[in-house]
Protein backbone atom coordinates (compact mmCIF):
# COMPACT_ATOMS: atom_id res chain seq x y z
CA UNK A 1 -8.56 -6.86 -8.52
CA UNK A 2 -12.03 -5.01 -8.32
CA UNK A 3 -14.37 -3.71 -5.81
CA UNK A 4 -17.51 -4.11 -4.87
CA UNK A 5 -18.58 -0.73 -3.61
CA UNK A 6 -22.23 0.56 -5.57
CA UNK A 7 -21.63 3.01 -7.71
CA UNK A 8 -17.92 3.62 -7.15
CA UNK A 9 -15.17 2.56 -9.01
CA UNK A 10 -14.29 -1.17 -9.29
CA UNK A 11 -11.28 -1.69 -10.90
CA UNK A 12 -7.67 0.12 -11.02
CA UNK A 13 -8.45 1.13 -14.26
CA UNK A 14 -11.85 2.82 -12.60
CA UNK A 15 -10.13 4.86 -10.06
CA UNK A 16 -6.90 6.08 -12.97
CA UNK A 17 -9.90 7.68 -14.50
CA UNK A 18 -12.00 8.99 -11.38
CA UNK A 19 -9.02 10.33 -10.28
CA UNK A 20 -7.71 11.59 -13.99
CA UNK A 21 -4.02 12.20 -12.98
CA UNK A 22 -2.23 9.34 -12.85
CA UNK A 23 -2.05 6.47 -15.65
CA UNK A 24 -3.95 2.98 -14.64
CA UNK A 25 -0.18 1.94 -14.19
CA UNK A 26 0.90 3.99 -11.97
CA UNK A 27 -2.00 2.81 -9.37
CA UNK A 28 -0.51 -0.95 -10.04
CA UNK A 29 3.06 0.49 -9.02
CA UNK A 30 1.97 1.64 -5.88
CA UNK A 31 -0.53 -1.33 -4.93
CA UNK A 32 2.54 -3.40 -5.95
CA UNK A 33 5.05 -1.27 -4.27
CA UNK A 34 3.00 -1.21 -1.15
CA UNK A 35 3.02 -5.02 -0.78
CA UNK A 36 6.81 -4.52 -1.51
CA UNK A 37 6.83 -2.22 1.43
CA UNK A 38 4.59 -4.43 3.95
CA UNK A 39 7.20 -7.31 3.13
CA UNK A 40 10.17 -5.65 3.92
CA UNK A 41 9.12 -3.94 6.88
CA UNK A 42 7.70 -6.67 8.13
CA UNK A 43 8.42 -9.68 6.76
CA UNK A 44 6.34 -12.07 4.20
CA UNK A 45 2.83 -12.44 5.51
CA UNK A 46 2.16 -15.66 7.20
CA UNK A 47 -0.84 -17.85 5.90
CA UNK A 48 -3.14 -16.88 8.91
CA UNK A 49 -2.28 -13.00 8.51
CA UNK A 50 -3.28 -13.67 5.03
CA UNK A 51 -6.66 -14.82 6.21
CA UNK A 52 -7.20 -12.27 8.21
CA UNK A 53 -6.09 -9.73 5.57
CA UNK A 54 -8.57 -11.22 3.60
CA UNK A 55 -11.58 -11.37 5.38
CA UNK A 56 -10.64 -7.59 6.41
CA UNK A 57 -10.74 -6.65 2.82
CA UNK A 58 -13.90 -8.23 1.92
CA UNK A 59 -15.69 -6.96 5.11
CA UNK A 60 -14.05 -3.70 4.51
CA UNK A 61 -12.76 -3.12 7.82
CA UNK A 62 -10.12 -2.47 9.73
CA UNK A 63 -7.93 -4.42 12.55
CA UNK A 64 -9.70 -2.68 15.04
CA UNK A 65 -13.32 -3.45 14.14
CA UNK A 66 -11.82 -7.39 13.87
CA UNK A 67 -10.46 -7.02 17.07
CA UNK A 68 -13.67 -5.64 18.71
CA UNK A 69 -15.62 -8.56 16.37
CA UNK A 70 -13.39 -11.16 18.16
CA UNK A 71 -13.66 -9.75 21.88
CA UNK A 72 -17.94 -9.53 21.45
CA UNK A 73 -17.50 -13.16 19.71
CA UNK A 74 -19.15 -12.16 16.13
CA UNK A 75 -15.86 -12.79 14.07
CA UNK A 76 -16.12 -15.85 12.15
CA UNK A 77 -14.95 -18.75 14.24
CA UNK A 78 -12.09 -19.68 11.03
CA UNK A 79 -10.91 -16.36 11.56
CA UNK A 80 -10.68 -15.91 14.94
CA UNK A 81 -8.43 -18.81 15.14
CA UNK A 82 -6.37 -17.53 12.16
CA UNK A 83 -5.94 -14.14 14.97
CA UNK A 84 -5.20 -16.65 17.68
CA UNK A 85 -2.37 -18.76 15.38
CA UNK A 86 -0.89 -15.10 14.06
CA UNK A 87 -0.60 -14.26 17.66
CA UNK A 88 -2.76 -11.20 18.02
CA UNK A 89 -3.40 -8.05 17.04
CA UNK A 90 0.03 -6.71 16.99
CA UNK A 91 1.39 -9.30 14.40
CA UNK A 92 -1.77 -8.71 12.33
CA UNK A 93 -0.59 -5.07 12.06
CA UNK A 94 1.16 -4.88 8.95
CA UNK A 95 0.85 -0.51 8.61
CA UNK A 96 3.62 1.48 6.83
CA UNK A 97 3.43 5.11 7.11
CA UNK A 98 3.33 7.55 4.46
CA UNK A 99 7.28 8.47 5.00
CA UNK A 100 8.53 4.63 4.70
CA UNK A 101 6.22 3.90 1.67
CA UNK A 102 8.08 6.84 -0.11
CA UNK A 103 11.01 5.50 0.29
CA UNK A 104 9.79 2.02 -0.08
CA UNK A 105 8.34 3.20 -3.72
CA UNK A 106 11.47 4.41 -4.47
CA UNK A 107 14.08 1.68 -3.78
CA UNK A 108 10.93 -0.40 -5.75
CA UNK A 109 11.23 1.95 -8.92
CA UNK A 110 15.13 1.50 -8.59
CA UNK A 111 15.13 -1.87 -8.63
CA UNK A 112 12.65 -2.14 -11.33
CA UNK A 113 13.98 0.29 -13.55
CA UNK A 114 17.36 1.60 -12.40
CA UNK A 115 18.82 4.55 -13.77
CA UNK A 116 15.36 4.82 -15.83
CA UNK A 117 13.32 4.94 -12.81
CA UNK A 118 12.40 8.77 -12.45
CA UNK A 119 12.05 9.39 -16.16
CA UNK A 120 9.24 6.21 -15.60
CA UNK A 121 7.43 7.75 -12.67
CA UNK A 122 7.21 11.33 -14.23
CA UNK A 123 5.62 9.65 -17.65
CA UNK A 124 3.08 8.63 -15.10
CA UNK A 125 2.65 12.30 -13.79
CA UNK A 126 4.82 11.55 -10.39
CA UNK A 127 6.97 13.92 -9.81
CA UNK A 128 6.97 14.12 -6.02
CA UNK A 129 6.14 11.99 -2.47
CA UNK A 130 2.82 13.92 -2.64
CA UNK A 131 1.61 11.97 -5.99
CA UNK A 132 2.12 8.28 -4.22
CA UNK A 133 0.39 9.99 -1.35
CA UNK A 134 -2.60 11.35 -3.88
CA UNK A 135 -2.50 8.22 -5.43
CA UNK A 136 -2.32 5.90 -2.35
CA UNK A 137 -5.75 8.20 -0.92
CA UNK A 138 -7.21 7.59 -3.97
CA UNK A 139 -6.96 3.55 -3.57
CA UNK A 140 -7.76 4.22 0.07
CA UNK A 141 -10.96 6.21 -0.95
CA UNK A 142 -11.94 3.44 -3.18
CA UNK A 143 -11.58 0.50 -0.69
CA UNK A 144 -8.24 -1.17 -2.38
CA UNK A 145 -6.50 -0.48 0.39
CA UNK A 146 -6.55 0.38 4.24
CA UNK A 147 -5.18 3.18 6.43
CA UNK A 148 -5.30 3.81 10.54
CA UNK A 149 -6.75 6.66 11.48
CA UNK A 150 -2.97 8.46 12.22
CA UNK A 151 -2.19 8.14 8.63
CA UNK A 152 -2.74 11.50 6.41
CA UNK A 153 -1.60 13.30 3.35
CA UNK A 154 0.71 15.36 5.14
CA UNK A 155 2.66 12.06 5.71
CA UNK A 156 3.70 11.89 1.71
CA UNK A 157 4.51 16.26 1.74
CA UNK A 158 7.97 16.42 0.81
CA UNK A 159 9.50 13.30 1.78
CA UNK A 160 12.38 13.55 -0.28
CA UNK A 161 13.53 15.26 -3.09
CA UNK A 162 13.22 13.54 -6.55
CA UNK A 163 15.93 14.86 -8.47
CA UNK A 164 17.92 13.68 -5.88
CA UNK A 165 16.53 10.98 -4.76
CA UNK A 166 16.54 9.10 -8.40
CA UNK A 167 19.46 10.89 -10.11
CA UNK A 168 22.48 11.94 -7.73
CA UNK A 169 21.98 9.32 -5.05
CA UNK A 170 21.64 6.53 -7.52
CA UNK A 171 24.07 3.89 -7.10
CA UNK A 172 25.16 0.83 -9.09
CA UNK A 173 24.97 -1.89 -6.68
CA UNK A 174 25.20 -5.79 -6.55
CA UNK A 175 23.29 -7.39 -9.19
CA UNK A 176 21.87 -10.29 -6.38
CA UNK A 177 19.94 -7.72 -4.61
């Protein structure tokens, strides 16, 4: 997936090394881990939230500039109707704060990885709920992905502990999860 955004970076790859912390992988984890997130918090996306999700992205704006686009009537007719058929603003709001994407990034790595799971994410340099929150401001920063003017850093300080969370909590579970 790459941006177009002048003279900053365009590709995952572009923003691992802007940023210089965090492996190119890592920023795939978390771009894949969010979608994990959005999905079950809220459900797979429908075809005319996709729409909208994707004219958002390639406008780069947010919900509220679409809604204020729709109400002056300079959204794109294809996508208004796509609003209308989602059923308005509030199913088009697919936002996960900074404390449920922690712990939707870590069920993610479990699942993945299991048991291996932390020793994964600390090859990649994250050791805490601060680095996905570095590393989720960086893709924000860099237009790959969206936040609402609530969300901040201080949602990813010390979510949960990582020791714990990934070695004395983990539990062998159902294979058909």
């Amino acid at each position: 997936m790459a941006r177009k955004t002048g003279n900053r970076p365009t590709t995952l790859l572009d923003v691992a090394n802007a940023v210089g912390v965090y492996p190119e992988a890592a920023f795939h984890f978390v771009r894949d881990g969010l979608e994990y997130s959005a999905r079950e918090t809220h459900g797979p996306m429908t075809p005319p939230q996709f729409l909208v999700a994707q004219y958002m992205s390639n406008e780069s704006i947010d919900l509220v500039e679409v809604m204020e686009r729709m109400e002056n009537g300079s959204l794109d007719p294809m996508v208004a109707a796509a609003v209308k058929q989602a059923g308005g603003s509030e199913s088009l709001n697919r936002n996960v704060s900074g404390e449920e994407l922690c712990w939707a990034f870590r069920e993610y790595a479990r699942r993945r990885w299991g048991l291996l799971a932390k020793l994964v994410l600390g090859r990649w340099n994250i050791k805490t709920t601060e680095d996905f929150g570095r590393i989720v401001f960086a893709l924000v920063d860099h237009e790959f992905m969206q936040k609402e003017s609530h969300d901040t850093m201080a949602d990813f300080v010390a979510v949960y502990d990582f020791d714990h969370a990934f070695r004395k909590s983990f539990q062998i579970g159902d294979s058909s999860d």
